[in-house]
PDB file of N, CA and C in Angstrom:
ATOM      1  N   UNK A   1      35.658  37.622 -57.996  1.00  0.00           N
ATOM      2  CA  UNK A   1      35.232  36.987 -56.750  1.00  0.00           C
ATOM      3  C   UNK A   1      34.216  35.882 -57.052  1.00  0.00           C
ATOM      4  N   UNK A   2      34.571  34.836 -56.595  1.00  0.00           N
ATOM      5  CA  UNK A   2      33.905  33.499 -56.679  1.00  0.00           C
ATOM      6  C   UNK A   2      32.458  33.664 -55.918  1.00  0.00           C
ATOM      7  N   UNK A   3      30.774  33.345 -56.435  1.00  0.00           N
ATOM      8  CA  UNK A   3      29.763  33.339 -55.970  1.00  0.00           C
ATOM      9  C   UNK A   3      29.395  32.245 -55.206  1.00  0.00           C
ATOM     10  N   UNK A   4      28.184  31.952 -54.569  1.00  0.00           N
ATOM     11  CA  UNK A   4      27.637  30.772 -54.366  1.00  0.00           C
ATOM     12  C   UNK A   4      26.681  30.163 -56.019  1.00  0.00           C
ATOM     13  N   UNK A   5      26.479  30.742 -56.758  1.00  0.00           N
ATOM     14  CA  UNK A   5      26.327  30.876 -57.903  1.00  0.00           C
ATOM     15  C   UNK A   5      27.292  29.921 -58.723  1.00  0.00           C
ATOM     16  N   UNK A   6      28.138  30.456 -59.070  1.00  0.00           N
ATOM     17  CA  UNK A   6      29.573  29.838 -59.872  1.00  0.00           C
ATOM     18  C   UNK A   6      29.904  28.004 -59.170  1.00  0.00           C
ATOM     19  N   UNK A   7      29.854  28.305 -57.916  1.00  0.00           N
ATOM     20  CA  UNK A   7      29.781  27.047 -57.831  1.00  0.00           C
ATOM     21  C   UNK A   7      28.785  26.144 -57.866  1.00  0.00           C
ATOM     22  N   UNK A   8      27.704  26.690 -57.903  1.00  0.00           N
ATOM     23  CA  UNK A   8      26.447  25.695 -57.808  1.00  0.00           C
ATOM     24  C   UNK A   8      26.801  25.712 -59.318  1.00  0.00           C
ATOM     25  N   UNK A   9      26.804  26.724 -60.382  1.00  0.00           N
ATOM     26  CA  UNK A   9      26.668  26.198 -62.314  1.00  0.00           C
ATOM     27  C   UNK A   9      28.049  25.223 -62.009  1.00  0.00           C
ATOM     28  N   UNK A  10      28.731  25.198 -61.189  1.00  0.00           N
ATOM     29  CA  UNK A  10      29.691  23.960 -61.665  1.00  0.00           C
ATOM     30  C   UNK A  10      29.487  22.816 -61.272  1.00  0.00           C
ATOM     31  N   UNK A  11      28.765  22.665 -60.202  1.00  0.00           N
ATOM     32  CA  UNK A  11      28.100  21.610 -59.588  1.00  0.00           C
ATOM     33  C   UNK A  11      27.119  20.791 -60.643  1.00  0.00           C
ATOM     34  N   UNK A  12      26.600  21.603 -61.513  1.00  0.00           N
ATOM     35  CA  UNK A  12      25.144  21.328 -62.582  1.00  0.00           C
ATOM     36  C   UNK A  12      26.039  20.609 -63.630  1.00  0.00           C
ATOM     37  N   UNK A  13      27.504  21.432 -64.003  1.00  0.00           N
ATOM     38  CA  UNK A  13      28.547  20.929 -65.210  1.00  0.00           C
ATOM     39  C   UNK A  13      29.003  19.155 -64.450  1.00  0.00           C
ATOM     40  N   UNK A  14      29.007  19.381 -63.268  1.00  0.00           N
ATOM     41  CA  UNK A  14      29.669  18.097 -62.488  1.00  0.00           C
ATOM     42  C   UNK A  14      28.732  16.997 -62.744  1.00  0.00           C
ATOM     43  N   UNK A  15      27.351  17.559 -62.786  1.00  0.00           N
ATOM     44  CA  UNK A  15      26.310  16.169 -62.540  1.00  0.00           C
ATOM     45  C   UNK A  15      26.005  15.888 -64.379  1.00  0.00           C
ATOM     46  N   UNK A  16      26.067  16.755 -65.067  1.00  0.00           N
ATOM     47  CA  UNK A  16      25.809  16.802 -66.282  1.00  0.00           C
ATOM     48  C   UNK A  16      26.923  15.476 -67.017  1.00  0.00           C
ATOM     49  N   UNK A  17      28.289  16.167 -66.268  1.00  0.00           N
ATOM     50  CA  UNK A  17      29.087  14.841 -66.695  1.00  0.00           C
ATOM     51  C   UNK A  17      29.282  13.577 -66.249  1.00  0.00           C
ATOM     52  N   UNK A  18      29.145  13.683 -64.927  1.00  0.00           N
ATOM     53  CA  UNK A  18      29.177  12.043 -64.194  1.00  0.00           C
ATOM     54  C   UNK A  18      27.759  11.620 -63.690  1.00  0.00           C
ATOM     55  N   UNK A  19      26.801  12.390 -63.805  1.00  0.00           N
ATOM     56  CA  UNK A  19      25.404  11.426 -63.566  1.00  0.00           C
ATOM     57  C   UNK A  19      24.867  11.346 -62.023  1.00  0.00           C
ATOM     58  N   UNK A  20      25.944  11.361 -61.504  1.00  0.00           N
ATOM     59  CA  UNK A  20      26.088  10.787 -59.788  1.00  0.00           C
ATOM     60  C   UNK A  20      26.885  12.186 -58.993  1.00  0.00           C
ATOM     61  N   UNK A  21      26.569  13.011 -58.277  1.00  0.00           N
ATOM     62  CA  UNK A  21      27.118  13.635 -57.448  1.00  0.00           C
ATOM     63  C   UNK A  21      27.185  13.430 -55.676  1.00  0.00           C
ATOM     64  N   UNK A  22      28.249  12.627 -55.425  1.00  0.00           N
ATOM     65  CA  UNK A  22      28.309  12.198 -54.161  1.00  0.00           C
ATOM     66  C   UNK A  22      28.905  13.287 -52.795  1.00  0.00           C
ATOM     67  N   UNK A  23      28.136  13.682 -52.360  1.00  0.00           N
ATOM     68  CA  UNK A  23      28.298  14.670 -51.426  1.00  0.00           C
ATOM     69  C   UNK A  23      29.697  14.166 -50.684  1.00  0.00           C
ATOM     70  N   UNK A  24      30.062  13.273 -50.715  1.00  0.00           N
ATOM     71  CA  UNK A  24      31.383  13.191 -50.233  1.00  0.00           C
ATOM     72  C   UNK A  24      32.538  13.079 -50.787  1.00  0.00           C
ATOM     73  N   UNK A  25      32.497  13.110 -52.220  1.00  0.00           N
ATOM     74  CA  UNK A  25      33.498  13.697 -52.561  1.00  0.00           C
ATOM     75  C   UNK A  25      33.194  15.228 -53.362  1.00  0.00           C
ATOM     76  N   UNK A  26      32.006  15.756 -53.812  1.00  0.00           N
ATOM     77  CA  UNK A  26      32.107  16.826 -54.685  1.00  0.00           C
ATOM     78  C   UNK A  26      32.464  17.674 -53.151  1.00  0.00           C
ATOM     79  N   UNK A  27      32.402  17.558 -51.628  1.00  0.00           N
ATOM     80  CA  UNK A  27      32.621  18.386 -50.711  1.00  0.00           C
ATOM     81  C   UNK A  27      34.117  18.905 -51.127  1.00  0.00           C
ATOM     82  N   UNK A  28      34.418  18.023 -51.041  1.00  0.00           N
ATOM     83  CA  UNK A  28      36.136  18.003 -51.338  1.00  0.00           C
ATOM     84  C   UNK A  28      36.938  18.794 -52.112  1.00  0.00           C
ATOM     85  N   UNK A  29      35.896  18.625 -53.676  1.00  0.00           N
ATOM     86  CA  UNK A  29      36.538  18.994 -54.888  1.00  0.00           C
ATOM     87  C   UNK A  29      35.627  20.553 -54.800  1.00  0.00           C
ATOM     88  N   UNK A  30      34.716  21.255 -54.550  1.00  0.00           N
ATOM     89  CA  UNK A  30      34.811  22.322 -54.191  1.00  0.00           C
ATOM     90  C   UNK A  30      35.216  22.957 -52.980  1.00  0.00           C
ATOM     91  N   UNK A  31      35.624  22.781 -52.696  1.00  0.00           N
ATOM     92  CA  UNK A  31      37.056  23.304 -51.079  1.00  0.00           C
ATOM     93  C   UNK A  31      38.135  23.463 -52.100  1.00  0.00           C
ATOM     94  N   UNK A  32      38.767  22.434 -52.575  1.00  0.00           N
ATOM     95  CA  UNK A  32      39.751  22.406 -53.659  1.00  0.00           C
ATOM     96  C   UNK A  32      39.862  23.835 -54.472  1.00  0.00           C
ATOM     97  N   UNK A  33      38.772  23.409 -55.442  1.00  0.00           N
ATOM     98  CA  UNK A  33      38.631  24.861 -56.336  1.00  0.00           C
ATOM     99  C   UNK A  33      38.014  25.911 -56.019  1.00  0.00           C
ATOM    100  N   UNK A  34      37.336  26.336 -54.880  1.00  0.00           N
ATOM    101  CA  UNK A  34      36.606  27.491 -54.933  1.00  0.00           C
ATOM    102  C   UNK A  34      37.280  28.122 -53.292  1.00  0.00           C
ATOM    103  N   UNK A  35      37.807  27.386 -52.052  1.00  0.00           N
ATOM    104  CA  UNK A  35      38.190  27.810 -51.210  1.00  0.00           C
ATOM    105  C   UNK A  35      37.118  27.044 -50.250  1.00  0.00           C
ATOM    106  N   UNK A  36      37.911  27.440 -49.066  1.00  0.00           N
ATOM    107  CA  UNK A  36      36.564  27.215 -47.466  1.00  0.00           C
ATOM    108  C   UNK A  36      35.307  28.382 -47.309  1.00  0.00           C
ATOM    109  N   UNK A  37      35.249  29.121 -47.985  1.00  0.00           N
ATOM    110  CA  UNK A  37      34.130  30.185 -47.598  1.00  0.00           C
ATOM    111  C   UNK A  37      32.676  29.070 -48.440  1.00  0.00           C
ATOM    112  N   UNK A  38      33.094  28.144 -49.049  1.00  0.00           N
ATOM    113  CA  UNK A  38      31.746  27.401 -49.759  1.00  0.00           C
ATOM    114  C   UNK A  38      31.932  25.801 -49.260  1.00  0.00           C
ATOM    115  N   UNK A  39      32.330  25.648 -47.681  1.00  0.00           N
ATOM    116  CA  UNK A  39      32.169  24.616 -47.361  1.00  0.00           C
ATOM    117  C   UNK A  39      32.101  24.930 -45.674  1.00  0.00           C
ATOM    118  N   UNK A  40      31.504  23.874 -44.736  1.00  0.00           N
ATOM    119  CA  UNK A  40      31.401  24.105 -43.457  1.00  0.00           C
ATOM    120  C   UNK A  40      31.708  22.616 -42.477  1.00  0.00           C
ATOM    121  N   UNK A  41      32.086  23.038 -41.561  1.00  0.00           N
ATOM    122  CA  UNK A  41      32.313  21.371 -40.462  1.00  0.00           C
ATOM    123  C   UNK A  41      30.669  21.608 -39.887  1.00  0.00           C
ATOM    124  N   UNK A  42      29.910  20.491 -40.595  1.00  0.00           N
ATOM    125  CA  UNK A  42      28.892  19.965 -39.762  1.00  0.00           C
ATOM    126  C   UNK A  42      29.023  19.488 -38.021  1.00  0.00           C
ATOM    127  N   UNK A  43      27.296  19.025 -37.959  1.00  0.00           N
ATOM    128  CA  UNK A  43      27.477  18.718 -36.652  1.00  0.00           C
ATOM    129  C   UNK A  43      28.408  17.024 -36.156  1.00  0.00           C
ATOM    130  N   UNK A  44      27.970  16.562 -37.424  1.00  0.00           N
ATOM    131  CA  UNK A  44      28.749  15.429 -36.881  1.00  0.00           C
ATOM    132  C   UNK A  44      30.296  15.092 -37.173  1.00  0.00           C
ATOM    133  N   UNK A  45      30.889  16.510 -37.455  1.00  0.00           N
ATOM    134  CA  UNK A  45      32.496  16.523 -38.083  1.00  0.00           C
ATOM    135  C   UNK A  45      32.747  16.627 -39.384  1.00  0.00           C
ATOM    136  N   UNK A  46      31.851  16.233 -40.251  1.00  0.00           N
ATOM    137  CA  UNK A  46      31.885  15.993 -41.478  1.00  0.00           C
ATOM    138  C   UNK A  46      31.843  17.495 -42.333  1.00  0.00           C
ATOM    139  N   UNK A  47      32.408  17.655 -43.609  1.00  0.00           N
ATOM    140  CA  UNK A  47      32.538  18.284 -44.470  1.00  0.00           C
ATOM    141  C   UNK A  47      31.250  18.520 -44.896  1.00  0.00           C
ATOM    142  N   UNK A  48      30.431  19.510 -44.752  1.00  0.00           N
ATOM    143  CA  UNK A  48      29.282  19.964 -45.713  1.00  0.00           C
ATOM    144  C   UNK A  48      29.492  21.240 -47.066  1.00  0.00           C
ATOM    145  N   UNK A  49      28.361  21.416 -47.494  1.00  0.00           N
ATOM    146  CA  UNK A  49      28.719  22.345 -48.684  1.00  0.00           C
ATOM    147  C   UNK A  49      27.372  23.430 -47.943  1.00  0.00           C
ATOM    148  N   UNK A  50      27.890  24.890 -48.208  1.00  0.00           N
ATOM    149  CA  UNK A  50      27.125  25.690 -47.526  1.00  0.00           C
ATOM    150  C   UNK A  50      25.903  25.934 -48.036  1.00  0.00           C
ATOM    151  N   UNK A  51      24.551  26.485 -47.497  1.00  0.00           N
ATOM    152  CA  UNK A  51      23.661  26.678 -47.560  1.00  0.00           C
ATOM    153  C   UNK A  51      23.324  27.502 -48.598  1.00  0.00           C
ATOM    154  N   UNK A  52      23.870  28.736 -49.094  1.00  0.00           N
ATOM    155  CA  UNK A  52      23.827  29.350 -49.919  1.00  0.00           C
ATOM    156  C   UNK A  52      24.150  28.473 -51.573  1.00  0.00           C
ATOM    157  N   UNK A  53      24.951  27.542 -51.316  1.00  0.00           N
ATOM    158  CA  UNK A  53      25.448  26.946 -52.510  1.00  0.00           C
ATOM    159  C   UNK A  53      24.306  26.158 -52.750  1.00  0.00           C
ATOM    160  N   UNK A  54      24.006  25.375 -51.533  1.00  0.00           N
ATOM    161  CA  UNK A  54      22.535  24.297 -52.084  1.00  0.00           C
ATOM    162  C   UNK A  54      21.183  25.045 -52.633  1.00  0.00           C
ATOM    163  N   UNK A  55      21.218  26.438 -52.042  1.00  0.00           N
ATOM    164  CA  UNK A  55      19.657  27.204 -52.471  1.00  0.00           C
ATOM    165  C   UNK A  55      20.017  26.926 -53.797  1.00  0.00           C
ATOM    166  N   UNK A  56      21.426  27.732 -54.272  1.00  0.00           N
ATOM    167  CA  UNK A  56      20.478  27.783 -55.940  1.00  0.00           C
ATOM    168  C   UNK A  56      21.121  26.882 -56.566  1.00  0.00           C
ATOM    169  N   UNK A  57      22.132  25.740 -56.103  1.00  0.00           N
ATOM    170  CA  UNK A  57      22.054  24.150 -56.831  1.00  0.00           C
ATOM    171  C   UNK A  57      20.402  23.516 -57.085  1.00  0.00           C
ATOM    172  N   UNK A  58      19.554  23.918 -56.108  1.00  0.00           N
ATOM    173  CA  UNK A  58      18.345  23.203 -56.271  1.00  0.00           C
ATOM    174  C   UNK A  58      17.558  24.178 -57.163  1.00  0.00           C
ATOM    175  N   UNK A  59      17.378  25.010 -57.147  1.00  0.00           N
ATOM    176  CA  UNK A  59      16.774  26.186 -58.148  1.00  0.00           C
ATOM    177  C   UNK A  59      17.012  25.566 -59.537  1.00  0.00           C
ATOM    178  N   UNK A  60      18.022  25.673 -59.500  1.00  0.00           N
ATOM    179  CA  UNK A  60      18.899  25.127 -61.200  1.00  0.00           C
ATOM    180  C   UNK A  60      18.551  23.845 -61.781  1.00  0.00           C
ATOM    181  N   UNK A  61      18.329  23.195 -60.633  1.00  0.00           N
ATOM    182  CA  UNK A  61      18.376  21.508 -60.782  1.00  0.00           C
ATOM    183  C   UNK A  61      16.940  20.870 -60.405  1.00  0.00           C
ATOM    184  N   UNK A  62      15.692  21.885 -61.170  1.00  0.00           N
ATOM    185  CA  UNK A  62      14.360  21.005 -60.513  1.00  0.00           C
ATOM    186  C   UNK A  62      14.302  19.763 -60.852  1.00  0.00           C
ATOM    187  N   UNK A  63      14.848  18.863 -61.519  1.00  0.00           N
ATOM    188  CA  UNK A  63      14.515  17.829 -62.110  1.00  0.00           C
ATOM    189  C   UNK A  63      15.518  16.563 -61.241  1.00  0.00           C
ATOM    190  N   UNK A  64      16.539  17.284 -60.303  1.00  0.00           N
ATOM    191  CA  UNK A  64      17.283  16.338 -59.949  1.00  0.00           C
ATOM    192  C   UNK A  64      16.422  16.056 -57.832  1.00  0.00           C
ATOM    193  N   UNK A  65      17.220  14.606 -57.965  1.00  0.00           N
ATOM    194  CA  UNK A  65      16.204  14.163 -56.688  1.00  0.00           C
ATOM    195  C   UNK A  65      18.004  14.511 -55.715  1.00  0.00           C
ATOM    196  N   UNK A  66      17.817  14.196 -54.416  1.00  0.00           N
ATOM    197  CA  UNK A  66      18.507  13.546 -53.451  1.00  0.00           C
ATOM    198  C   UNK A  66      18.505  12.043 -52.806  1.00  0.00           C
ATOM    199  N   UNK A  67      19.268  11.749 -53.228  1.00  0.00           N
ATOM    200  CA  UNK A  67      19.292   9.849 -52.428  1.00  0.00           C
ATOM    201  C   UNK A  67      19.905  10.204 -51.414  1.00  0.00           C
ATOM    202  N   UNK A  68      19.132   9.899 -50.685  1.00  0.00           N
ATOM    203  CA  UNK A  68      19.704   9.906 -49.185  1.00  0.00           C
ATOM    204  C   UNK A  68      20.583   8.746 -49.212  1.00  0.00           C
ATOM    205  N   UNK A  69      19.840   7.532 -49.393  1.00  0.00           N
ATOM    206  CA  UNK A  69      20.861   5.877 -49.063  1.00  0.00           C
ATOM    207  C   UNK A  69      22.092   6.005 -49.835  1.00  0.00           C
ATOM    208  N   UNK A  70      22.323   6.737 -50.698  1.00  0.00           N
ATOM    209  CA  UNK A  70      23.611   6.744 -51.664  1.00  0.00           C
ATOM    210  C   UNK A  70      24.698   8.177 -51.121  1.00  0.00           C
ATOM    211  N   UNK A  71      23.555   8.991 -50.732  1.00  0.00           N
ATOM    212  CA  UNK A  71      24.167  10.873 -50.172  1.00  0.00           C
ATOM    213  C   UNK A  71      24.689  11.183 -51.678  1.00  0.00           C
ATOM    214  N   UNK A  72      23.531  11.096 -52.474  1.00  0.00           N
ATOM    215  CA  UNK A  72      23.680  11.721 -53.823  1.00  0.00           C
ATOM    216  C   UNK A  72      23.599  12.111 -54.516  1.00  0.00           C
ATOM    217  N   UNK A  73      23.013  13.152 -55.589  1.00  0.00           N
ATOM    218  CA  UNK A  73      22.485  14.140 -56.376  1.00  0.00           C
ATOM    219  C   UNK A  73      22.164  13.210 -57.338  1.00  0.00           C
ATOM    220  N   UNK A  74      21.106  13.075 -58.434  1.00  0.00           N
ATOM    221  CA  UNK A  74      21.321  12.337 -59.428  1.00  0.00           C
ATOM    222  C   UNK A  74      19.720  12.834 -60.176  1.00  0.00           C
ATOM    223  N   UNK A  75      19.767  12.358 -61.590  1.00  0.00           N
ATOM    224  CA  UNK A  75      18.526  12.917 -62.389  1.00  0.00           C
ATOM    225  C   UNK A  75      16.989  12.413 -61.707  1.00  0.00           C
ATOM    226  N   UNK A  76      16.558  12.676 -62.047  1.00  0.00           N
ATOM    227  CA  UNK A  76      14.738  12.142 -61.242  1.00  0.00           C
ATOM    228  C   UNK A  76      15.037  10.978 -62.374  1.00  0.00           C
ATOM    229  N   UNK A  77      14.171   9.819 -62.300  1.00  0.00           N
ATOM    230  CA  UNK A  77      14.184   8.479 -62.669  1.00  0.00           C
ATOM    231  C   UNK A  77      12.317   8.402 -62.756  1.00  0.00           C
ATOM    232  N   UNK A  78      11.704   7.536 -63.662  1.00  0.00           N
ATOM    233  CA  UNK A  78      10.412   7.378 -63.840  1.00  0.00           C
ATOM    234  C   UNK A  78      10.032   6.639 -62.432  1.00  0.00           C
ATOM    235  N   UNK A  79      10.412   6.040 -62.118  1.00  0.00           N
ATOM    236  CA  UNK A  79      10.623   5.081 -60.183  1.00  0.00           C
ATOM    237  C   UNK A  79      10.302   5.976 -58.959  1.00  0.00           C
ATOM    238  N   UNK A  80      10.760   7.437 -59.222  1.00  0.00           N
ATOM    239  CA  UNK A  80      10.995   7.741 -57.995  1.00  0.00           C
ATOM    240  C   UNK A  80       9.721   8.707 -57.534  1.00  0.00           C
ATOM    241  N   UNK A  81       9.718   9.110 -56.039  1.00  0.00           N
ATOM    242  CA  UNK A  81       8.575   9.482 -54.862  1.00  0.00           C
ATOM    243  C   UNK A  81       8.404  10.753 -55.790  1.00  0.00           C
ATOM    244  N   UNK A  82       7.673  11.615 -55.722  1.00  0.00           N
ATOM    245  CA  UNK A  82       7.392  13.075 -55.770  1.00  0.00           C
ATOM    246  C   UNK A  82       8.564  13.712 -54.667  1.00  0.00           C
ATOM    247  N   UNK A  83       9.235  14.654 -54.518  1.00  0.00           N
ATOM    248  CA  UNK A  83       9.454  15.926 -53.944  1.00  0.00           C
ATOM    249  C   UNK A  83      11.445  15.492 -54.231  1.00  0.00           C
ATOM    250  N   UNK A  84      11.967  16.076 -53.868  1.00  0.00           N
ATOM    251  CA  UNK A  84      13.282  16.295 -53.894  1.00  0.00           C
ATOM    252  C   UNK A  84      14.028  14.830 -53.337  1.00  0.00           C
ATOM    253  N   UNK A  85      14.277  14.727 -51.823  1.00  0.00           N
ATOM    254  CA  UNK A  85      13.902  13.837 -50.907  1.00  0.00           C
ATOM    255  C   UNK A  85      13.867  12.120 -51.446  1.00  0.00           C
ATOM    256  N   UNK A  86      14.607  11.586 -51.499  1.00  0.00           N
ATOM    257  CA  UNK A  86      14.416  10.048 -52.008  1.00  0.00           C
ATOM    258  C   UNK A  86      15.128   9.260 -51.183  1.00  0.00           C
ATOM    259  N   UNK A  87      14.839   8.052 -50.776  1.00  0.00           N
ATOM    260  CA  UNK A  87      15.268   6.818 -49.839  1.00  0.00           C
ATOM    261  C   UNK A  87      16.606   6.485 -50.292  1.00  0.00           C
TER     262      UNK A  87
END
């Protein structure tokens, strides 16, 4: 049985290899491989990834920020604000 776990360490393998994790397509590609129990229809229609999956994607990943302007996972950069959270 597939965790919220398993997919967040694949999420970490995803950013490890492409650098850039764009919430609009990794939504996709875990629906794909792991099923709908690790994805949800937001409020505005859109494909999200569930709550349980982001707790321990971020646990795993202290070093990575969120770009909001891009909607993207990516390494912390010497440039960027303090906290998770980036423009």
């Amino acid at each position: 049985m597939t965790t919220p776990s398993d997919v967040a360490t694949w999420m970490v393998e995803q950013l490890k290899d492409k650098k850039f994790l764009y919430q609009e397509h990794i939504v996709y590609s875990i629906q794909k491989e792991f099923g709908d129990e690790f994805v949800f229809i937001n409020g505005n229609g859109n494909l999200g990834i569930t709550k349980p999956v982001l707790t321990v994607f971020n646990k795993m990943t202290p070093d990575v920020v969120w770009s909001r302007s891009d909607r993207c996972w990516r390494n912390r950069a010497s440039y960027d604000k303090p906290g998770r959270m980036q423009d």
